[in-house]
Protein backbone atom coordinates (compact mmCIF):
# COMPACT_ATOMS: atom_id res chain seq x y z
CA UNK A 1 24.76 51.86 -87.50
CA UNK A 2 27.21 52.57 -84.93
CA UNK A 3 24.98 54.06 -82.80
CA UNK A 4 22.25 51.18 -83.16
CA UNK A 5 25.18 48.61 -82.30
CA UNK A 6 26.15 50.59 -78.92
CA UNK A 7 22.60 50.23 -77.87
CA UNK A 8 22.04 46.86 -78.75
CA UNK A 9 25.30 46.02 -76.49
CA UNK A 10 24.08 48.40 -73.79
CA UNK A 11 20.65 46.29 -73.93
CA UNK A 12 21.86 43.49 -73.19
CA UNK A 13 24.72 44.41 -70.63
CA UNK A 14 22.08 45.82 -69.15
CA UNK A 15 19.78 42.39 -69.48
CA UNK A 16 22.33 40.49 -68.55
CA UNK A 17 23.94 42.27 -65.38
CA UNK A 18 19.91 42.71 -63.93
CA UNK A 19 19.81 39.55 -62.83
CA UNK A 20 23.11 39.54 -60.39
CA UNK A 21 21.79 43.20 -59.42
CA UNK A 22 18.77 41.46 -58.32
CA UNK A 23 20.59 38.98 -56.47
CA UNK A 24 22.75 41.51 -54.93
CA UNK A 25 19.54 43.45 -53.49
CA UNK A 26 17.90 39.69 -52.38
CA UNK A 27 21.06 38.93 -50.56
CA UNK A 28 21.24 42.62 -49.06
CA UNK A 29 17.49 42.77 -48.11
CA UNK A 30 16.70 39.25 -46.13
CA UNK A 31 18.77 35.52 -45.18
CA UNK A 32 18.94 32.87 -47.62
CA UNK A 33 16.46 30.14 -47.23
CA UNK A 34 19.20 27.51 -46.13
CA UNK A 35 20.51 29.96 -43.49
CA UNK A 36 17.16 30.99 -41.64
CA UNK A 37 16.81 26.63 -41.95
CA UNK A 38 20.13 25.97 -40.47
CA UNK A 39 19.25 28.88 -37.56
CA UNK A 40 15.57 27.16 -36.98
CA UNK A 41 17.07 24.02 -36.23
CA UNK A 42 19.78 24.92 -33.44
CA UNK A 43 17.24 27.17 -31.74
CA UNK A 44 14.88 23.54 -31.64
CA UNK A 45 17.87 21.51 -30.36
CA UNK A 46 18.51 23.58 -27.69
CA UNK A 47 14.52 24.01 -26.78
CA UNK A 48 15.03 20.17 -26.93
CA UNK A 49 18.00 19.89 -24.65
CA UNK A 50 16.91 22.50 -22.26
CA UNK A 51 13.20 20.47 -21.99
CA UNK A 52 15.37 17.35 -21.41
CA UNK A 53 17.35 18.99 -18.36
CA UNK A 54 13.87 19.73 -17.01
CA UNK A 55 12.55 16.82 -16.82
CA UNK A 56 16.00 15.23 -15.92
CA UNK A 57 15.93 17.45 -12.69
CA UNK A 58 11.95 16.95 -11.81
CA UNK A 59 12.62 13.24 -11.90
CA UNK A 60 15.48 13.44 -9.27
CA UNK A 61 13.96 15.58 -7.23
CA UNK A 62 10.83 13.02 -7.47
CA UNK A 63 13.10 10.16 -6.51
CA UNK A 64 14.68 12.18 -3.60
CA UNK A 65 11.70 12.50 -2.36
CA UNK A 66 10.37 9.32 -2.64
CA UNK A 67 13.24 7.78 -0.65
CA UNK A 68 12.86 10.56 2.21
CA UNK A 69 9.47 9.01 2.36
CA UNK A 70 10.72 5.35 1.89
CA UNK A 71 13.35 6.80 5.06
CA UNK A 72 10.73 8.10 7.24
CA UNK A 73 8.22 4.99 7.12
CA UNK A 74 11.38 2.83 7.92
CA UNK A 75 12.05 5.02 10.82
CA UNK A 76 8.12 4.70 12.04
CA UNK A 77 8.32 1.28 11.31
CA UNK A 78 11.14 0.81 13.50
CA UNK A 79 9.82 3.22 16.44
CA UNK A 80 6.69 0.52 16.15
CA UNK A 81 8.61 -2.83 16.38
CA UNK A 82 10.93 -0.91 19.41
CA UNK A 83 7.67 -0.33 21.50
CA UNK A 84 5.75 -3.50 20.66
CA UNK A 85 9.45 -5.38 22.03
CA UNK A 86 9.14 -2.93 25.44
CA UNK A 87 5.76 -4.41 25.39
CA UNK A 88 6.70 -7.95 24.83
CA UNK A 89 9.53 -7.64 27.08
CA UNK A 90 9.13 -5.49 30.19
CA UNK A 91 12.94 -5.59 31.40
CA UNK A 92 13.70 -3.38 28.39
CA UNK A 93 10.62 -0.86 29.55
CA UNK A 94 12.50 2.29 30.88
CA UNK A 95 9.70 2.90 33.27
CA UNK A 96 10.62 1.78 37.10
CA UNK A 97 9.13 -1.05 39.09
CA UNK A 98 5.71 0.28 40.67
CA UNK A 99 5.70 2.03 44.06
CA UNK A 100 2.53 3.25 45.39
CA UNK A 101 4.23 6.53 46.54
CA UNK A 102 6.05 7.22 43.63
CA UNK A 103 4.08 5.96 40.64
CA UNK A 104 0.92 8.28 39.55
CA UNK A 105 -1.33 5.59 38.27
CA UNK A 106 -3.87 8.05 37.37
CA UNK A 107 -1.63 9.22 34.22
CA UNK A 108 -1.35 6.55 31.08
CA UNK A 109 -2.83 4.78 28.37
CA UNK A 110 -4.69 1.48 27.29
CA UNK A 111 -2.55 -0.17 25.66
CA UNK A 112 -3.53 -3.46 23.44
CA UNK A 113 -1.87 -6.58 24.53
CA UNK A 114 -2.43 -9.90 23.00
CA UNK A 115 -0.20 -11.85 24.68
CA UNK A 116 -2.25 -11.17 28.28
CA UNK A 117 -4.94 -13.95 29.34
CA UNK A 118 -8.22 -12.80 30.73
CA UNK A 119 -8.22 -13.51 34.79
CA UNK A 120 -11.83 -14.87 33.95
CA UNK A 121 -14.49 -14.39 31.53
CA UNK A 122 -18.60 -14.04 31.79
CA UNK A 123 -18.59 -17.82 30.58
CA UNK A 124 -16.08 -18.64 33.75
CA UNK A 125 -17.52 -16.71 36.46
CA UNK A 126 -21.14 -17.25 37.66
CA UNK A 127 -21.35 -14.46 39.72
CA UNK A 128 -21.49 -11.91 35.62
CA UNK A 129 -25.44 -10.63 35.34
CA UNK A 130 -26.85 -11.22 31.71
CA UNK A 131 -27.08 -7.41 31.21
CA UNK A 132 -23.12 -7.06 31.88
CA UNK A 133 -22.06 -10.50 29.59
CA UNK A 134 -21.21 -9.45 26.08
CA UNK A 135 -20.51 -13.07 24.78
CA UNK A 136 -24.14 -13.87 26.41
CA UNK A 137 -25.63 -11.00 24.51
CA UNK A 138 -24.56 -11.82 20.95
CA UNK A 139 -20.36 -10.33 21.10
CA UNK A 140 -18.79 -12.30 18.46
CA UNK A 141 -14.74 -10.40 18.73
CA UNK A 142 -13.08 -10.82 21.80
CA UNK A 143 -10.00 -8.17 21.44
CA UNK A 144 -11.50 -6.33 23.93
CA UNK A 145 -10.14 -8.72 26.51
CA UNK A 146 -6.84 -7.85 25.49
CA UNK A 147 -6.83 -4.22 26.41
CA UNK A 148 -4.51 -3.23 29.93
CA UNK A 149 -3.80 0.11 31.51
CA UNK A 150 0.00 1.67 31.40
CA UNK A 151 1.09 3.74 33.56
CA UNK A 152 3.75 6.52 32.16
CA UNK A 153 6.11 6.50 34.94
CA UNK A 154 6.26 3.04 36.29
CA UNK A 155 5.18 -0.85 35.20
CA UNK A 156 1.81 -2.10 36.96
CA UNK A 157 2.29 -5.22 37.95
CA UNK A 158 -0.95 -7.89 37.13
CA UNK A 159 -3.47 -8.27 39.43
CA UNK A 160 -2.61 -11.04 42.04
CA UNK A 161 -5.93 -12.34 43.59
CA UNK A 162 -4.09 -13.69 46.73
CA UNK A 163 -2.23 -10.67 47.31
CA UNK A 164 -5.50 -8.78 46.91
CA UNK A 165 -7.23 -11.45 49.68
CA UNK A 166 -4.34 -10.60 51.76
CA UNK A 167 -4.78 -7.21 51.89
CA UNK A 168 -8.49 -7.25 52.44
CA UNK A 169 -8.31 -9.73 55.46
CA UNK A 170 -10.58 -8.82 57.90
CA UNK A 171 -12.21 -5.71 56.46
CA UNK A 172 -14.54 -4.49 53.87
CA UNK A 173 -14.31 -3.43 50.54
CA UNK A 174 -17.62 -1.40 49.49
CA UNK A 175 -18.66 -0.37 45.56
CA UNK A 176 -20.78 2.66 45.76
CA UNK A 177 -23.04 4.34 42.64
CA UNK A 178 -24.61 3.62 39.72
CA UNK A 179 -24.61 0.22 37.38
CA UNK A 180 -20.91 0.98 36.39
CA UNK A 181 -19.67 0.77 39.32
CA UNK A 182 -21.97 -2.35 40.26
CA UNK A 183 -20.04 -3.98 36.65
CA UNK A 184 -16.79 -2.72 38.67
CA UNK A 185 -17.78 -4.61 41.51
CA UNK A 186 -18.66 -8.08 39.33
CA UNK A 187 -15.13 -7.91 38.03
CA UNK A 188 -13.32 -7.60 40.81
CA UNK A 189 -15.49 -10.32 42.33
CA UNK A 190 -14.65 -12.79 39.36
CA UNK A 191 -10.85 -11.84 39.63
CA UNK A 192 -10.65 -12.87 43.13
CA UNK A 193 -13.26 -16.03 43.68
CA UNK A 194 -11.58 -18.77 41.50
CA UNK A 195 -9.39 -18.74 44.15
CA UNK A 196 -10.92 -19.51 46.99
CA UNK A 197 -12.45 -23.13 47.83
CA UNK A 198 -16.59 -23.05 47.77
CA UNK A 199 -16.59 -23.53 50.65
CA UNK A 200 -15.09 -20.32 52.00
CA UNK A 201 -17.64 -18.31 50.05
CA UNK A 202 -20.81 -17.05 49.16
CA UNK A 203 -22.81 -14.43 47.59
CA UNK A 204 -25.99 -12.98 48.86
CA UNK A 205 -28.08 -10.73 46.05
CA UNK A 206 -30.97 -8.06 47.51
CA UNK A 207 -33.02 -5.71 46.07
CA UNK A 208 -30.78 -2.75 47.59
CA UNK A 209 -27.29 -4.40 47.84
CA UNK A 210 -25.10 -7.57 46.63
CA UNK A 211 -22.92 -9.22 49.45
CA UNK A 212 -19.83 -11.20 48.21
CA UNK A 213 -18.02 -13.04 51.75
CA UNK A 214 -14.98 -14.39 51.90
CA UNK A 215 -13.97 -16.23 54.68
């Protein structure tokens, strides 16, 4: 009987100490549930706050950029509004007064200038052929009127017809070549005839040559 009883308490020290051996050996072999939870989440919260210090630096760098670009159209825009004032305003030009030995007149640019008026027009001056009037022939814009040549190095003064006539007193001025320079010739007849009386001149078309006196 004595015997019987020993085993019957060694059965169930033995039931009941299995389970906290089992515990032992699940502690001892992997991480409780709430542990490998707890670890899950920091790992996520940093993910999070390193993907938030991404996109934190991206968008500065995005807005540094934008004002450089915001800086550097200012800066064009300014360059733009400093010429068109030289334009508007010669005695702020840089370039020197124009002297024939001095100024190249060969080097520039066209330059657009809407404040200039148009020494004549093919309405204006009879002396335009239909092939060389572009409001006669349909042209509706008239910015090409507008256009003038600058020189780099010095400011060309605008044309003065009587200065012209003064220089050209007693001699000849002859346009050679092909139907460009015969338009050549046309303009720098209209520039010059408004004005002088009608009386003091005349024009005498041929087959071979066109004759423009002034007397």
């Amino acid at each position: 009987m004595k015997n019987m009883a020993a085993d019957a308490m060694t059965k169930v020290r033995l039931f009941v100490a299995s389970p906290s051996t089992i515990m032992m050996k699940g502690y001892r072999g992997k991480l409780p549930l709430s542990i490998i939870t707890v670890t899950l989440c920091g790992f996520a919260f940093l993910a999070l706050l390193y993907t938030e210090r991404l996109s934190f630096l991206s968008s500065s760098s995005f807005l540094k950029s934008k004002s450089c670009a915001r800086r550097t159209s200012a800066v064009v825009k300014a360059k733009d509004e400093t010429a068109e004032k030289n334009l508007e305003n010669p005695e702020l030009d840089d370039r020197f007064e124009f002297d024939p030995e001095e100024c190249d007149i060969t080097r520039g640019k066209w330059v657009f200038n809407r404040s200039i008026k148009p020494q004549y027009t093919d309405r204006s001056c009879p002396y335009v052929d239909r092939q060389f009037s572009c409001v006669k022939n349909g042209r509706l814009d008239l910015d090409y009127r507008h256009w003038e040549w600058q020189p780099d190095d010095c400011y060309l003064p605008r044309f003065d017809p009587e200065v012209a006539l003064e220089k050209l007193r007693g001699k000849r001025l002859v346009f050679a070549g092909d139907s460009l320079q015969r338009s050549q010739w046309e303009s720098f007849v209209c520039m010059i005839e408004w004005t002088i009386p009608p009386q003091k001149k005349s024009m005498k078309r041929g087959k071979i040559r066109n004759v423009f006196k002034a007397k």
